[in-house]
Protein backbone atom coordinates (compact mmCIF):
# COMPACT_ATOMS: atom_id res chain seq x y z
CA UNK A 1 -11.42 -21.39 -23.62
CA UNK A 2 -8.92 -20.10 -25.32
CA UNK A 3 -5.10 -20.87 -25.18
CA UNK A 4 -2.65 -18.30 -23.76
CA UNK A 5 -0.48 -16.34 -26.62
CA UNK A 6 3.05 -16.17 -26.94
CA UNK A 7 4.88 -13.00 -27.40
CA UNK A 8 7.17 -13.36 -30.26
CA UNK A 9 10.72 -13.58 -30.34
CA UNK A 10 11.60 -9.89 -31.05
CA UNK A 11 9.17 -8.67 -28.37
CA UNK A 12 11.03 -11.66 -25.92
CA UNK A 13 14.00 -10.26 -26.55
CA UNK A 14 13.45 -6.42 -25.95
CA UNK A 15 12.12 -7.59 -22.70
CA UNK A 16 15.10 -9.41 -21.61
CA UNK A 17 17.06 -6.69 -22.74
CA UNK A 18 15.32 -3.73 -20.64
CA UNK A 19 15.31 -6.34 -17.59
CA UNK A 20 18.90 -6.50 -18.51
CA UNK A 21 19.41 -2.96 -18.46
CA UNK A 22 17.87 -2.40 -15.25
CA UNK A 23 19.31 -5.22 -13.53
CA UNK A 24 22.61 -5.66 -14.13
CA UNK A 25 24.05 -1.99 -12.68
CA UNK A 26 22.33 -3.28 -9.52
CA UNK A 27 23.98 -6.70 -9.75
CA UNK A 28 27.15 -4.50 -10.31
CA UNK A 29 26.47 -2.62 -7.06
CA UNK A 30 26.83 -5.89 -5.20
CA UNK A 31 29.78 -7.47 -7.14
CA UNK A 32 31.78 -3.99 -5.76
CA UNK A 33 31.02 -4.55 -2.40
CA UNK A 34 32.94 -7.44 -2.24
CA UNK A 35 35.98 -6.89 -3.78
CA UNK A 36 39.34 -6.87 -2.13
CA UNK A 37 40.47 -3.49 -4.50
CA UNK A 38 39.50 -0.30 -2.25
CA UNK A 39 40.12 2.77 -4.96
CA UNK A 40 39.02 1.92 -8.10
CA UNK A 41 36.28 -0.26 -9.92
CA UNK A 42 38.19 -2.78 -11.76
CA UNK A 43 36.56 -5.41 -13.28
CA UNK A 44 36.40 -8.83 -12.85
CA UNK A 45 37.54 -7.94 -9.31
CA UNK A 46 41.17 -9.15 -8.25
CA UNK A 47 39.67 -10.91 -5.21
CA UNK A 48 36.58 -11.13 -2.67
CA UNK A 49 36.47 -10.68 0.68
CA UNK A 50 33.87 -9.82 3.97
CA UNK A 51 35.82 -7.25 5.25
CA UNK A 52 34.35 -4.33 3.66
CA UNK A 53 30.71 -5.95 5.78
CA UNK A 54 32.71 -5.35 9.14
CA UNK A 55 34.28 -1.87 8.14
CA UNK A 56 30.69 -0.56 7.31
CA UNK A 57 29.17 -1.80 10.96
CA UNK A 58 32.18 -1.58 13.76
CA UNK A 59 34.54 1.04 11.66
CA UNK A 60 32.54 3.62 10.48
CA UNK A 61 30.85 5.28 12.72
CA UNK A 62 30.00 8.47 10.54
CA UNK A 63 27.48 5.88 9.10
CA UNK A 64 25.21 5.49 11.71
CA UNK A 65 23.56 9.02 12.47
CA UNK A 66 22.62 9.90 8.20
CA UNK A 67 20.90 6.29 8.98
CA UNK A 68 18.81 7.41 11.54
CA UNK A 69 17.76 10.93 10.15
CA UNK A 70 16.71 8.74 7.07
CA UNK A 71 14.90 6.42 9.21
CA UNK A 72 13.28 9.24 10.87
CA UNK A 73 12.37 11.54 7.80
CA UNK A 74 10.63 8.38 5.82
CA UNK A 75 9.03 7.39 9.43
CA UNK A 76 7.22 11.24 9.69
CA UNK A 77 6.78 11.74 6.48
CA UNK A 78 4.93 8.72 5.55
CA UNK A 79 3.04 9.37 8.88
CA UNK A 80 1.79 12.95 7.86
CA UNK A 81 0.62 11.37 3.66
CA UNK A 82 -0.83 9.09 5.35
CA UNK A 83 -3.30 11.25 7.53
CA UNK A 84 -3.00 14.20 4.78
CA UNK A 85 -3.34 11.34 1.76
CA UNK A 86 -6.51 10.09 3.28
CA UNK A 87 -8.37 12.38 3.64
CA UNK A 88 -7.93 13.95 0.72
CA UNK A 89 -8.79 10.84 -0.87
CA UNK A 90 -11.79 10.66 1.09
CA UNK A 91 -12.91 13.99 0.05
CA UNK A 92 -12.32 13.99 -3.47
CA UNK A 93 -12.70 10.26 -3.98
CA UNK A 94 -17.41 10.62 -4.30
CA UNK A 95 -17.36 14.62 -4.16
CA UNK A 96 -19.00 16.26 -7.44
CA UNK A 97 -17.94 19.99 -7.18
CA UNK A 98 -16.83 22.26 -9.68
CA UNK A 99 -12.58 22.37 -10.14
CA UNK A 100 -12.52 18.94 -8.63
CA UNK A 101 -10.64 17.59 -11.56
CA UNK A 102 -7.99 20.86 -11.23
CA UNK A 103 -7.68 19.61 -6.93
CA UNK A 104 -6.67 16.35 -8.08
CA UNK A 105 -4.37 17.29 -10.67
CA UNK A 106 -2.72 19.71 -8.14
CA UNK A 107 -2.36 16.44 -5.73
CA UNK A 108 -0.70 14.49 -8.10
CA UNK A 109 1.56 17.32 -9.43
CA UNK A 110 4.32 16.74 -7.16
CA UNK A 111 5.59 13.56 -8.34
CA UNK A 112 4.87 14.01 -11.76
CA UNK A 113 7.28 17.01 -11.90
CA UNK A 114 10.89 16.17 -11.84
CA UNK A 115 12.78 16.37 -8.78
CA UNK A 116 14.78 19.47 -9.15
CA UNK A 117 11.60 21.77 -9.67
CA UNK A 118 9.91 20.28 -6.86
CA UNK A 119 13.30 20.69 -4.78
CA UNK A 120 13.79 24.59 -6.02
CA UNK A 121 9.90 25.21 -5.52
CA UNK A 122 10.39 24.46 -2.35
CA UNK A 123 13.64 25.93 -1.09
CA UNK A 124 11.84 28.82 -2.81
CA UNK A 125 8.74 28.42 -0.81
CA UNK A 126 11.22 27.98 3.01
CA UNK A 127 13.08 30.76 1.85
CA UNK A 128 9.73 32.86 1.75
CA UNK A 129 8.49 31.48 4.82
CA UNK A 130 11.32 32.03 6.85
CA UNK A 131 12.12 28.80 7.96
CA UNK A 132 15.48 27.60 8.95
CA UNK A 133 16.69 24.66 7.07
CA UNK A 134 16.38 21.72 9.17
CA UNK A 135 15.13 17.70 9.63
CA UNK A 136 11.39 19.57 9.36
CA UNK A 137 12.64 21.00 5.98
CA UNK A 138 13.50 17.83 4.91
CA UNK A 139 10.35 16.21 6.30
CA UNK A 140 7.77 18.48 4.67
CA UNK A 141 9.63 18.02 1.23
CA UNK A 142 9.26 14.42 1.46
CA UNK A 143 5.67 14.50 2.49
CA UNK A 144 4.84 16.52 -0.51
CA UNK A 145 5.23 12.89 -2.87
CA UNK A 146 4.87 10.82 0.38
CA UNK A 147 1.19 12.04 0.16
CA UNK A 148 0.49 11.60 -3.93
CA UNK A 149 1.22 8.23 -2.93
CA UNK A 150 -0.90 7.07 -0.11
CA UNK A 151 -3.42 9.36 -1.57
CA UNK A 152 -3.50 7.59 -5.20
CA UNK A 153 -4.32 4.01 -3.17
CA UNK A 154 -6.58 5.65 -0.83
CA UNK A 155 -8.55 6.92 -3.68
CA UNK A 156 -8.99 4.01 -6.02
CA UNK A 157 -9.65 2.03 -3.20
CA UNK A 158 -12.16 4.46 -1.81
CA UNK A 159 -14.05 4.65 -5.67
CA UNK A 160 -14.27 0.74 -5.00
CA UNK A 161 -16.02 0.58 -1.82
CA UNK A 162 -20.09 0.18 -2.80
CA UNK A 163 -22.02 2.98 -1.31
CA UNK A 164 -24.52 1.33 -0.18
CA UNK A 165 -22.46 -0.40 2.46
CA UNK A 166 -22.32 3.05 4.18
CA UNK A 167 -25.45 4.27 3.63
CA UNK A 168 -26.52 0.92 5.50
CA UNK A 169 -24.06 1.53 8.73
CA UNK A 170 -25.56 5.30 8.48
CA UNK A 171 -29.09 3.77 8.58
CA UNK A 172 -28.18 1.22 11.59
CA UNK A 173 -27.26 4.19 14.07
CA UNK A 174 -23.85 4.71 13.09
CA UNK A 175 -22.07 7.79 13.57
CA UNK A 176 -19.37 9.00 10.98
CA UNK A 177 -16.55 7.77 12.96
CA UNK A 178 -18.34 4.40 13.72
CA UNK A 179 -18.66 4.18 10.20
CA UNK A 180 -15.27 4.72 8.74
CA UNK A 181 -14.02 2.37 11.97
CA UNK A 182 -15.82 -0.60 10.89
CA UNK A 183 -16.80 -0.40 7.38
CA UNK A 184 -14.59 1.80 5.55
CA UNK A 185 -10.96 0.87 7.14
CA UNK A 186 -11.31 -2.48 6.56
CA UNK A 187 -11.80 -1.67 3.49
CA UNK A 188 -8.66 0.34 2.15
CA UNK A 189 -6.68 -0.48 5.25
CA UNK A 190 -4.25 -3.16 2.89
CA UNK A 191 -4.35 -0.14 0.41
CA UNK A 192 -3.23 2.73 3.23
CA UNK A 193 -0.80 -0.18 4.25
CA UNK A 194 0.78 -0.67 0.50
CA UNK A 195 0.57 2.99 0.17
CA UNK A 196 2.95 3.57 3.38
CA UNK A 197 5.60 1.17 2.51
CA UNK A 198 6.00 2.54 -1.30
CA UNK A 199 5.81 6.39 0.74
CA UNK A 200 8.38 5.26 2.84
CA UNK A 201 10.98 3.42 0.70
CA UNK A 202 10.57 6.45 -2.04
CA UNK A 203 11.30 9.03 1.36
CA UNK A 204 13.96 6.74 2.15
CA UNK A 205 16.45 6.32 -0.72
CA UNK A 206 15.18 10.18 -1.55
CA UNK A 207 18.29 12.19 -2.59
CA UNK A 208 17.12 15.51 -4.84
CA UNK A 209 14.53 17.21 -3.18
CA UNK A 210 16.50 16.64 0.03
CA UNK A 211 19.35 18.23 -1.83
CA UNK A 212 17.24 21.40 -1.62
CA UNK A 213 15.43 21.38 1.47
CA UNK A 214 18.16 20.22 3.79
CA UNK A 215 20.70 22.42 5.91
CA UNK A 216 24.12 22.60 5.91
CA UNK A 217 26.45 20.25 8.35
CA UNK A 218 26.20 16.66 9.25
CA UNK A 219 23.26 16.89 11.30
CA UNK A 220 21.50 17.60 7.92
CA UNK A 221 23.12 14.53 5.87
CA UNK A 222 20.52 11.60 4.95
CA UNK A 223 21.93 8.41 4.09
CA UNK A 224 21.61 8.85 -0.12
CA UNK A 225 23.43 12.29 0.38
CA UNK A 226 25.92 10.41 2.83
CA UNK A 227 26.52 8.08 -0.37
CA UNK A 228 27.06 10.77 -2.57
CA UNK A 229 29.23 12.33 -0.70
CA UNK A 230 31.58 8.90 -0.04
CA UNK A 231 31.93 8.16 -4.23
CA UNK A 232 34.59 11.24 -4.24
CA UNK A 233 36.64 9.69 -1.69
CA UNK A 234 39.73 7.82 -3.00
CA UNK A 235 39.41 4.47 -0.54
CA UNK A 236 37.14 2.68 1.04
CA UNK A 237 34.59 2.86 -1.98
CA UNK A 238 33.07 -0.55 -1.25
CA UNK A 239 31.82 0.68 1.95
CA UNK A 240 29.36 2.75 -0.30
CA UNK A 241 28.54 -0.03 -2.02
CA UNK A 242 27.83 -2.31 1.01
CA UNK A 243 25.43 0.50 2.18
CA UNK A 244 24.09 0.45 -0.94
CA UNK A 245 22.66 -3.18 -1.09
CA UNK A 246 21.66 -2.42 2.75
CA UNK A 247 19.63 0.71 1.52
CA UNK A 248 18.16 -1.53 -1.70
CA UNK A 249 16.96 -3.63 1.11
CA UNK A 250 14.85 -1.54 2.72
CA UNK A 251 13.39 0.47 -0.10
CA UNK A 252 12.62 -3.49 -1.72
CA UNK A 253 11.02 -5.11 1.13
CA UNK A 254 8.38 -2.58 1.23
CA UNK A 255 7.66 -2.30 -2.52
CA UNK A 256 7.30 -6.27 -2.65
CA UNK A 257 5.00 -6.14 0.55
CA UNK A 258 3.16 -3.64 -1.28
CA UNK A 259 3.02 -5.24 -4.39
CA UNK A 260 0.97 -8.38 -2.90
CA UNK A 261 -1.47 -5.87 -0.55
CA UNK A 262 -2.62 -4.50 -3.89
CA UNK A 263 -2.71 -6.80 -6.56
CA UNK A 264 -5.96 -7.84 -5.40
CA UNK A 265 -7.47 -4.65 -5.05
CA UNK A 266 -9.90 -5.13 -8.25
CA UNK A 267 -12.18 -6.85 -5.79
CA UNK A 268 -14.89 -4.16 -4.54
CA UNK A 269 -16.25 -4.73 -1.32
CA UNK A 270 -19.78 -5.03 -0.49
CA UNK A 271 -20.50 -5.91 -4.40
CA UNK A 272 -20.05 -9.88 -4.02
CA UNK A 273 -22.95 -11.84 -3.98
């Protein structure tokens, strides 16, 4: 057996220090939305109060509808990478064909570019098309990542899965759809799971690529572009922050959830003894 190493001090201390660095704006997010001072970020705070809590749920009521177009973008848009994501993971996950490697790489392209190009690509691409700028705009730009992520579990959950196991239902009188019912869903169903909570907190707290694909007007305004546009107002800026920890919220519950669906995943069913 042999005993655990410890990472040395230097390499302790970089870590703290990049925790530190990612941590402590956040922890600064939720100081602010306490503090009695409305216009400016002084720090420490003079004071702490609630207040800014009730303001953001009974006074503001220009809150409530960028909430629900965020709530409904992320709820589509995970919907459609998670049908689209799939099945293209079922497809390329045991296909041998010739550009297969080029498919993949065009499925994964999305989020690996940064978020402007994707954004102008696409405003580029609506612009082309026709179409008016609108939720759907939004929606489609969001599915574009939405689906590199369901799709990336899908398919290393799918390369796990032993062959055999459906080349047995096959044998036993299944039919295709019998067969992904009962042997294969099980299967990657925790991983489809994981893959629409991280699909839906990244849609969620989204705020370039809706910069590009959304119209003009409230009706248009997501919650991240609703903060954006608050930090230029001259009071009231811990109302921004309050939505702020109620928009970390959401995007972290998921991420954790997904988090324990998948670390688990190394185990490959239908290859235990």
């Amino acid at each position: 057996m042999h005993s655990e190493q410890r990472a040395g001090f230097p390499l302790t201390l970089a870590a703290i220090g990049g925790l530190l660095f990612l941590h402590i704006p956040l922890m600064l997010i939720v100081l602010y939305a306490f503090t009695t001072e409305e216009k400016s970020f002084q720090f420490p705070p003079p004071g702490y109060t609630l207040h800014w809590l009730s303001v953001a749920w009974n006074d503001r009521p220009d809150i409530w509808n960028p909430l629900y177009l965020s709530l409904k973008v992320a709820l589509v848009a995970t919907a459609i990478a998670l049908v689209f994501g799939t099945l293209a993971a079922a497809g390329l996950s045991r296909a041998r064909f010739f550009g297969k490697d080029s498919i993949s790489l065009l499925f994964i392209l999305p989020i690996a570019l940064p978020g402007i190009i994707t954004g102008i690509a696409l405003r580029s691409a609506f612009d082309i098309m026709g179409l008016p700028f609108s939720t759907w705009t939004i929606v489609l730009g969001h599915a574009t990542f939405c689906i590199v992520v369901v799709y990336n579990n899908a398919v290393a959950r799918f390369r796990r899965i032993s062959g055999s196991m459906v080349e047995a239902s096959m044998d036993l009188g299944a039919d295709g759809f019998q067969t992904f019912r009962h042997v294969i869903l099980p299967q990657i169903g925790s991983a489809l799971l994981a893959g629409g909570m991280l699909a839906f907190a990244l849609s969620f707290d989204e705020v370039i690529v809706t910069t590009f694909t959304a119209g003009t007007g409230v009706a248009s305004k997501t919650l991240p572009i609703w903060m954006l546009d608050e930090l230029i107002r001259p009071r009231q800026r811990p109302v921004t922050n309050v939505v702020a920890i109620f928009v970390m919220a959401v995007t972290l519950i998921p991420i954790v959830f997904a988090y324990y669906l998948t670390r688990d995943g190394e185990h490959t069913g239908g290859t235990g003894k």
